[in-house]
Protein backbone atom coordinates (compact mmCIF):
# COMPACT_ATOMS: atom_id res chain seq x y z
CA UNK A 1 -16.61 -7.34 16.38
CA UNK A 2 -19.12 -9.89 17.39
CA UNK A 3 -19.19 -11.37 21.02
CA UNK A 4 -19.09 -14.88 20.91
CA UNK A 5 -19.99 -17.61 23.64
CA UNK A 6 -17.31 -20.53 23.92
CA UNK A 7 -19.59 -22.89 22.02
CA UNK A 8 -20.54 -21.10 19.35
CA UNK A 9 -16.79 -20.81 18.27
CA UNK A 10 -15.15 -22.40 15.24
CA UNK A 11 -12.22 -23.89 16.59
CA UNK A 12 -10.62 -24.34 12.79
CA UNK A 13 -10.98 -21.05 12.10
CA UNK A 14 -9.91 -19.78 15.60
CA UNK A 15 -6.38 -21.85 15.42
CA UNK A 16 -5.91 -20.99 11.81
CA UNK A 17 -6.43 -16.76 12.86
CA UNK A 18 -4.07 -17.08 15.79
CA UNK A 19 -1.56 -19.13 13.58
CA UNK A 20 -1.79 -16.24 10.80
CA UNK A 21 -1.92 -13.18 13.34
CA UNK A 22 1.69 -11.21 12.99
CA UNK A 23 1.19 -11.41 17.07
CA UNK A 24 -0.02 -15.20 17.56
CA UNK A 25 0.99 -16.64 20.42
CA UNK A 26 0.64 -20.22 21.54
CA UNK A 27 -1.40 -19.38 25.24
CA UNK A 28 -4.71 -17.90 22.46
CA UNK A 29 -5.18 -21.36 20.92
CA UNK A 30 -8.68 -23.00 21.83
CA UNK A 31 -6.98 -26.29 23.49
CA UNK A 32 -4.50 -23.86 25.79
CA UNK A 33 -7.68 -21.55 26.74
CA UNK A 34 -9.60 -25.12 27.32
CA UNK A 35 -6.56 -26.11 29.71
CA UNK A 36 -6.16 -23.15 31.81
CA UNK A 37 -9.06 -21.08 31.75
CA UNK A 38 -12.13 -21.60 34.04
CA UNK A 39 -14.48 -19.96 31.61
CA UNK A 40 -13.79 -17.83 28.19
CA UNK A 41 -15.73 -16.20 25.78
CA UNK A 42 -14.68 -13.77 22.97
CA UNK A 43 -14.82 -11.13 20.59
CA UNK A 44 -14.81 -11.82 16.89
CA UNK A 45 -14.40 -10.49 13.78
CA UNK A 46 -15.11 -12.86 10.80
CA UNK A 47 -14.34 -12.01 6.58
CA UNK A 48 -15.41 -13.93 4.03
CA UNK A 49 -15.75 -17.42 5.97
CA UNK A 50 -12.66 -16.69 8.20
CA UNK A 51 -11.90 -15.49 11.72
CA UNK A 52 -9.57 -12.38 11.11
CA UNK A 53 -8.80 -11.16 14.29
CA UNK A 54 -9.62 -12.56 17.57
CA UNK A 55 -9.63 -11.63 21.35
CA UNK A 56 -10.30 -14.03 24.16
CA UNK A 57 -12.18 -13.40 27.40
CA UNK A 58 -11.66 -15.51 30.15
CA UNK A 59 -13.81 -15.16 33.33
CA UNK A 60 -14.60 -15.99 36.65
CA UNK A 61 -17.46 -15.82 39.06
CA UNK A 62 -17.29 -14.62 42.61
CA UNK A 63 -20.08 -13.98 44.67
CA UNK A 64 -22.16 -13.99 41.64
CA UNK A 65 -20.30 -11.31 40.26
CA UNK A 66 -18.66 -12.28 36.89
CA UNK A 67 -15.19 -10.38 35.95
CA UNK A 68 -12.30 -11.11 33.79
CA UNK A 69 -8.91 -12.36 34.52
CA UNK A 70 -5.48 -14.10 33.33
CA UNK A 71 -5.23 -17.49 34.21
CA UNK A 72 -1.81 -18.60 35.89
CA UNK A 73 0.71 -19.52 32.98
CA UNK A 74 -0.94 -17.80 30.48
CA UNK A 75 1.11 -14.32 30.25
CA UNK A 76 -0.44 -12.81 27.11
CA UNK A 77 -3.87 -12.69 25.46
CA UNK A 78 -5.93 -9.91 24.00
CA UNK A 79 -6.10 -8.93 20.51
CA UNK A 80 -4.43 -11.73 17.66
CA UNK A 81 -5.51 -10.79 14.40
CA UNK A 82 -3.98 -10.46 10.48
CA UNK A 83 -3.50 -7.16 10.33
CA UNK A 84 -3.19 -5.45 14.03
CA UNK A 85 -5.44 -2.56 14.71
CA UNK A 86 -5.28 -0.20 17.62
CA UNK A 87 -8.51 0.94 16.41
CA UNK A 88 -9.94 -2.55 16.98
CA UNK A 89 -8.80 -3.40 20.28
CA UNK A 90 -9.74 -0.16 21.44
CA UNK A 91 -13.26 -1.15 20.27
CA UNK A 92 -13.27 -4.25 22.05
CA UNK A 93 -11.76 -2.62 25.26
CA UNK A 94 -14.88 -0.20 25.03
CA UNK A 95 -17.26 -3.51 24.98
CA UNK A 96 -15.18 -5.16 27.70
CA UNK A 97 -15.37 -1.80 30.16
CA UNK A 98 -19.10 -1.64 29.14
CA UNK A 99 -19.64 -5.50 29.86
CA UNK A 100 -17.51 -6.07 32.78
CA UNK A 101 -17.39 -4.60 36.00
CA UNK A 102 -14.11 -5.81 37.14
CA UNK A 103 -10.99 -6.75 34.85
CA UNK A 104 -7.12 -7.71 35.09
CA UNK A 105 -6.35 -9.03 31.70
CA UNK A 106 -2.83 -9.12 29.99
CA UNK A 107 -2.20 -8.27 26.68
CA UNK A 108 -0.03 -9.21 24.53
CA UNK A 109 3.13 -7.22 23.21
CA UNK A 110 1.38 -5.50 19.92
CA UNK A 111 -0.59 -3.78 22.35
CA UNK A 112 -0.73 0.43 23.18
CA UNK A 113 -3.61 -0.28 26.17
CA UNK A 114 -3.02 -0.99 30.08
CA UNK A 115 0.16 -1.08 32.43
CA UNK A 116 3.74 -2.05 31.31
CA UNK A 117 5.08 -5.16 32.05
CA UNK A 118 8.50 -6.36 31.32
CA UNK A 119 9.33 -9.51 29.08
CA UNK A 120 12.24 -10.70 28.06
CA UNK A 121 12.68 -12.35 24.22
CA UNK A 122 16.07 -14.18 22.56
CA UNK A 123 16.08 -14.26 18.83
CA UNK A 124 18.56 -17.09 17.83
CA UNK A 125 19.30 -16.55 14.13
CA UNK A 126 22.94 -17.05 14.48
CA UNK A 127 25.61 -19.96 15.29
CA UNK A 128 26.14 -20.56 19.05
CA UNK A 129 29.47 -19.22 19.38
CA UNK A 130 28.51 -15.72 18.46
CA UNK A 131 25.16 -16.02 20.24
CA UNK A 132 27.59 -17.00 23.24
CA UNK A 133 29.34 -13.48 22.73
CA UNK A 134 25.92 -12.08 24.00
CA UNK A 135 26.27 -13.47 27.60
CA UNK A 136 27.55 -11.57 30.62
CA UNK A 137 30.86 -12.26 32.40
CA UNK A 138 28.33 -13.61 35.34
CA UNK A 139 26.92 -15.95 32.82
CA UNK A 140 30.09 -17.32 31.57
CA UNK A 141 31.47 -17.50 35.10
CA UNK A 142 28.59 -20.12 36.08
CA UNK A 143 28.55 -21.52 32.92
CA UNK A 144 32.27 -22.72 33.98
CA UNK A 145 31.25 -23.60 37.68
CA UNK A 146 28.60 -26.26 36.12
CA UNK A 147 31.37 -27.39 33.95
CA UNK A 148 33.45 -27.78 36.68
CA UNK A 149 30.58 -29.52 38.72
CA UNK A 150 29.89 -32.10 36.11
CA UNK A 151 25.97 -31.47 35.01
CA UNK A 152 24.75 -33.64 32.67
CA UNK A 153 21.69 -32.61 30.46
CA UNK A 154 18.76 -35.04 30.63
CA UNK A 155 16.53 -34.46 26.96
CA UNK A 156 13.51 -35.88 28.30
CA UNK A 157 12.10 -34.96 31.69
CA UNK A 158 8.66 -35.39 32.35
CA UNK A 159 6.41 -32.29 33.41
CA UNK A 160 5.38 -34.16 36.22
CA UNK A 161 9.24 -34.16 37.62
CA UNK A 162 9.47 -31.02 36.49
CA UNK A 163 6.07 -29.89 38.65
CA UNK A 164 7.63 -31.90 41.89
CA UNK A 165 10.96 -30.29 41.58
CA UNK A 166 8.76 -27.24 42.07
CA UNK A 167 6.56 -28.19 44.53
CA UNK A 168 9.65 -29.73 46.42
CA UNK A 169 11.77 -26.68 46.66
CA UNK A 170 10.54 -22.68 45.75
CA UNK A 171 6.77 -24.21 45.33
CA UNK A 172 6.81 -24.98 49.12
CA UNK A 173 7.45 -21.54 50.05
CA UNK A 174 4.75 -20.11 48.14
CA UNK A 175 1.06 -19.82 48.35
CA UNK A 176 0.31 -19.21 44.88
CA UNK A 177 -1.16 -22.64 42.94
CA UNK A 178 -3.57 -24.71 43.80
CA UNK A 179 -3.11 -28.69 43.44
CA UNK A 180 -5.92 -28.00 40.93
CA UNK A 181 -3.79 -25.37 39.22
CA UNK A 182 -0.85 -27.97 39.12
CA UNK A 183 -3.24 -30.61 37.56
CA UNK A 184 -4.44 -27.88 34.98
CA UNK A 185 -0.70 -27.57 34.34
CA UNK A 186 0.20 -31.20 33.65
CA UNK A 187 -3.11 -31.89 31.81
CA UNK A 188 -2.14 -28.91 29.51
CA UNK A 189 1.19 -30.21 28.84
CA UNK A 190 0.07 -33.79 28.06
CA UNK A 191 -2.47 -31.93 25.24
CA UNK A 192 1.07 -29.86 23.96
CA UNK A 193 2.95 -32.94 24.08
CA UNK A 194 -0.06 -34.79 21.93
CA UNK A 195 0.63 -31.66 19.47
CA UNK A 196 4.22 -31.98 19.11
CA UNK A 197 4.46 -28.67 20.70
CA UNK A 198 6.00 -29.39 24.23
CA UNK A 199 9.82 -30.61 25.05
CA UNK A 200 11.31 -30.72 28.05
CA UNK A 201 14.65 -30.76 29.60
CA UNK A 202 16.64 -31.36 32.85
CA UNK A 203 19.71 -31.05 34.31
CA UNK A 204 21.34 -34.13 37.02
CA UNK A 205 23.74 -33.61 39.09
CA UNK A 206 25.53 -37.25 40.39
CA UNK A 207 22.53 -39.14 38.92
CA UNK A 208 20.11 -36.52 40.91
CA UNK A 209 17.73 -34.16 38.88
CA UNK A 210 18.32 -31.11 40.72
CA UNK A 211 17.17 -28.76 38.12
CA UNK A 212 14.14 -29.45 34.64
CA UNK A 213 12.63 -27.15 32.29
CA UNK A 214 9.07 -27.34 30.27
CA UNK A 215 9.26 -25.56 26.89
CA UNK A 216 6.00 -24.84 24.31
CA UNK A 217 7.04 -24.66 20.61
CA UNK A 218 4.58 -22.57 18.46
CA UNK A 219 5.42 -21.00 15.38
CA UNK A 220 9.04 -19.07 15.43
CA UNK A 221 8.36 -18.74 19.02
CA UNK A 222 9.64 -21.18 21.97
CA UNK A 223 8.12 -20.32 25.31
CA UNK A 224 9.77 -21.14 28.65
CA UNK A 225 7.02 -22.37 30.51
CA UNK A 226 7.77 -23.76 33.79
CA UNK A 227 10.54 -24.67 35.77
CA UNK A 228 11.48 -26.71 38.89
CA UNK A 229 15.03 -26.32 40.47
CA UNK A 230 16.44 -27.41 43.90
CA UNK A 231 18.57 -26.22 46.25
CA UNK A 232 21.90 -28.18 44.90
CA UNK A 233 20.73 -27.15 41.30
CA UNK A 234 20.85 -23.21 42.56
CA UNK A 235 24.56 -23.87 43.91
CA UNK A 236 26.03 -25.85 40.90
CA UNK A 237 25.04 -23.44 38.07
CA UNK A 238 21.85 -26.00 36.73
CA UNK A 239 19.62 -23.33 35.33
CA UNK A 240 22.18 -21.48 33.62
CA UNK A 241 23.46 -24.98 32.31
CA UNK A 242 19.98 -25.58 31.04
CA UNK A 243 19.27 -22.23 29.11
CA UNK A 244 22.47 -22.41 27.58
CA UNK A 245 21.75 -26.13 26.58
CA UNK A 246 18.29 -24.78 24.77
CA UNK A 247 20.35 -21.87 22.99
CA UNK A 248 22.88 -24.25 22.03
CA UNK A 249 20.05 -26.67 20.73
CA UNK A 250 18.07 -23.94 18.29
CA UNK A 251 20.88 -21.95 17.23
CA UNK A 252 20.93 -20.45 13.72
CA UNK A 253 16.85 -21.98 13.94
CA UNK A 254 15.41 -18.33 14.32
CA UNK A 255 13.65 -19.04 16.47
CA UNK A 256 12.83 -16.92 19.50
CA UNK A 257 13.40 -18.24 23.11
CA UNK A 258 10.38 -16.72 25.24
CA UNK A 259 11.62 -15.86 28.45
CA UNK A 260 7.96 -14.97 30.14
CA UNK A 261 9.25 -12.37 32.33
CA UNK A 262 10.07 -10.75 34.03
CA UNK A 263 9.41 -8.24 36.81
CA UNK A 264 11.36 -9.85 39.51
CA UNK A 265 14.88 -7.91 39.71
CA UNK A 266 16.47 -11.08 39.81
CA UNK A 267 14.99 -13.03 37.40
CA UNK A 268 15.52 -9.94 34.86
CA UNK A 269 19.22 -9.69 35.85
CA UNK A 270 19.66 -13.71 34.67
CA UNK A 271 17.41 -13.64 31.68
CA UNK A 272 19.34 -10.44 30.01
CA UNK A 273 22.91 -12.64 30.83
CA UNK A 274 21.79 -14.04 27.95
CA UNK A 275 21.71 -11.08 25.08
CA UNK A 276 18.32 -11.46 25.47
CA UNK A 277 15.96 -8.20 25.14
CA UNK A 278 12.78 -6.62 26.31
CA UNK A 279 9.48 -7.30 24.24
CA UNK A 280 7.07 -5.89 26.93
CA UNK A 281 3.10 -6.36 27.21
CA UNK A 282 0.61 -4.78 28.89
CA UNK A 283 -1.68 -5.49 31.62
CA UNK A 284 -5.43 -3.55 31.33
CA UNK A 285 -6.73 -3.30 34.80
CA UNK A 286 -10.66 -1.69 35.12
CA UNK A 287 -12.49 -1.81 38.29
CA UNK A 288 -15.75 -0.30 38.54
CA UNK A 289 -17.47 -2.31 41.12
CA UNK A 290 -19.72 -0.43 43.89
CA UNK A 291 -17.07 0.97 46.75
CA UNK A 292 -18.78 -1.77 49.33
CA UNK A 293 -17.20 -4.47 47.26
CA UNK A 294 -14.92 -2.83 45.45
CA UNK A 295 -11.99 -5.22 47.08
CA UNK A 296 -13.85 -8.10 46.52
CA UNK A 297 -11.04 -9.87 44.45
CA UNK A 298 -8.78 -9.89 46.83
């Protein structure tokens, strides 16, 4: 495969490999790398005037040392090609270890290489009512609490409500984004929304939006991005209210709801309530740096 810097990539040919590739996912486009990644380059392999399989590098640089990573909300990259080869991402894997001193990159579920990590996928070929059969007892028991509690589903919630629900509530305990990282958030989801690619939902509670969701659409495959939910949202049942709302919505669509995770116990617990079932990927981790600054990343 050839290396390739960013600007010397055909972004036609790019989109129209990933949207071909058995394993495309939305986060390997060129205008989702653009949003969220500092840097990326990439390996290529090109046939007859087309890009036929494709695998993105993004990078950093920290005292002056350059190393690969996985932007935040972007959960799977590595190989997307026509015809998946082990054979071929081993290849580039050999280039990257070769290249790279330091790496953490995820790949994406067609992959052998790296760590297992746990993701959680919802295929919804069938009506609601026997998707519904799926849920747990826990599930329907909330499901009738936010019944009983009188949610009403807002269809259009802008990600920048969504983002302050966030911020406002489990955002404020963590450490984790940047304001930048936020603003790479929002601009990406005013470039989906320019696509057709991006809905969003929320959930109010006596006129109050106490819970909002931020969805990507991309081939069969609708990815729960990002979600804000407060305090009151939590105790009336909002996010299972809102999930069910979005299985409701695609049923018998087959499409698949993209849970992005997850390896939280908790998390995992309320995204299998749903039928929903594991579709794991893998995270390749290298670090060769000297021993003096071997920590350096952290």
């Amino acid at each position: 495969m050839e290396f390739l810097k960013r600007n010397q990539i055909d972004e036609k040919k790019w989109n129209d490999c990933v949207l071909k590739s058995s394993n495309g996912l939305v986060y390997a486009l060129t205008w989702f790398l653009d949003g969220l990644a500092m840097n990326w380059c990439a390996y290529v392999r090109e046939d007859k005037g087309c890009y036929v399989s494709v695998f993105p590098v993004p990078y950093k640089r920290k005292f002056g040392i350059k190393y690969v990573y996985t932007p935040f909300f972007i959960q799977q990259l590595g190989l997307f090609s026509l015809k998946y080869s082990k054979k071929e991402e081993e290849e580039v894997i050999y280039m990257l270890k070769k290249n790279w001193k330091f790496i953490e990159l995820n790949l994406n579920f067609s992959s052998k290489n790296g760590e297992s990590r746990k993701n959680l996928v919802l295929s919804l070929p069938s009506e609601y009512s026997i998707l519904q059969k799926s849920y747990s007892k826990n599930h329907f028991r909330n499901l009738k609490k936010s019944e009983h509690n009188g949610l009403v589903l807002k269809r259009e919630v802008s990600p920048e409500k969504t983002v302050d629900l966030f911020r406002s509530n489990r955002g404020a305990k963590l450490k984790t984004f940047s304001n930048s990282d936020y603003q790479n958030l929002l601009s990406l989801c005013n470039e989906a929304k320019s696509k057709n690619a991006l809905f969003s939902m929320g959930v109010e509670c006596n006129s109050e939006l106490v819970c909002a969701g931020i969805f990507i659409k991309f081939k069969n495959r609708i990815t729960f991005l990002f979600s804000g939910n407060s305090k009151k949202g939590k105790d009336s049942g909002a996010l299972f209210f809102l999930i069910d709302s979005v299985i409701k919505r695609y049923a018998k669509s087959g499409f698949i709801l993209d849970f992005e995770g997850s390896e939280n116990e908790g998390l995992n617990r309320f995204y299998s309530g749903f039928g929903s079932s594991e579709e794991n990927y893998r995270v390749l981790k290298i670090n060769n740096l000297p021993r003096v600054i071997k920590a350096f990343k952290n």
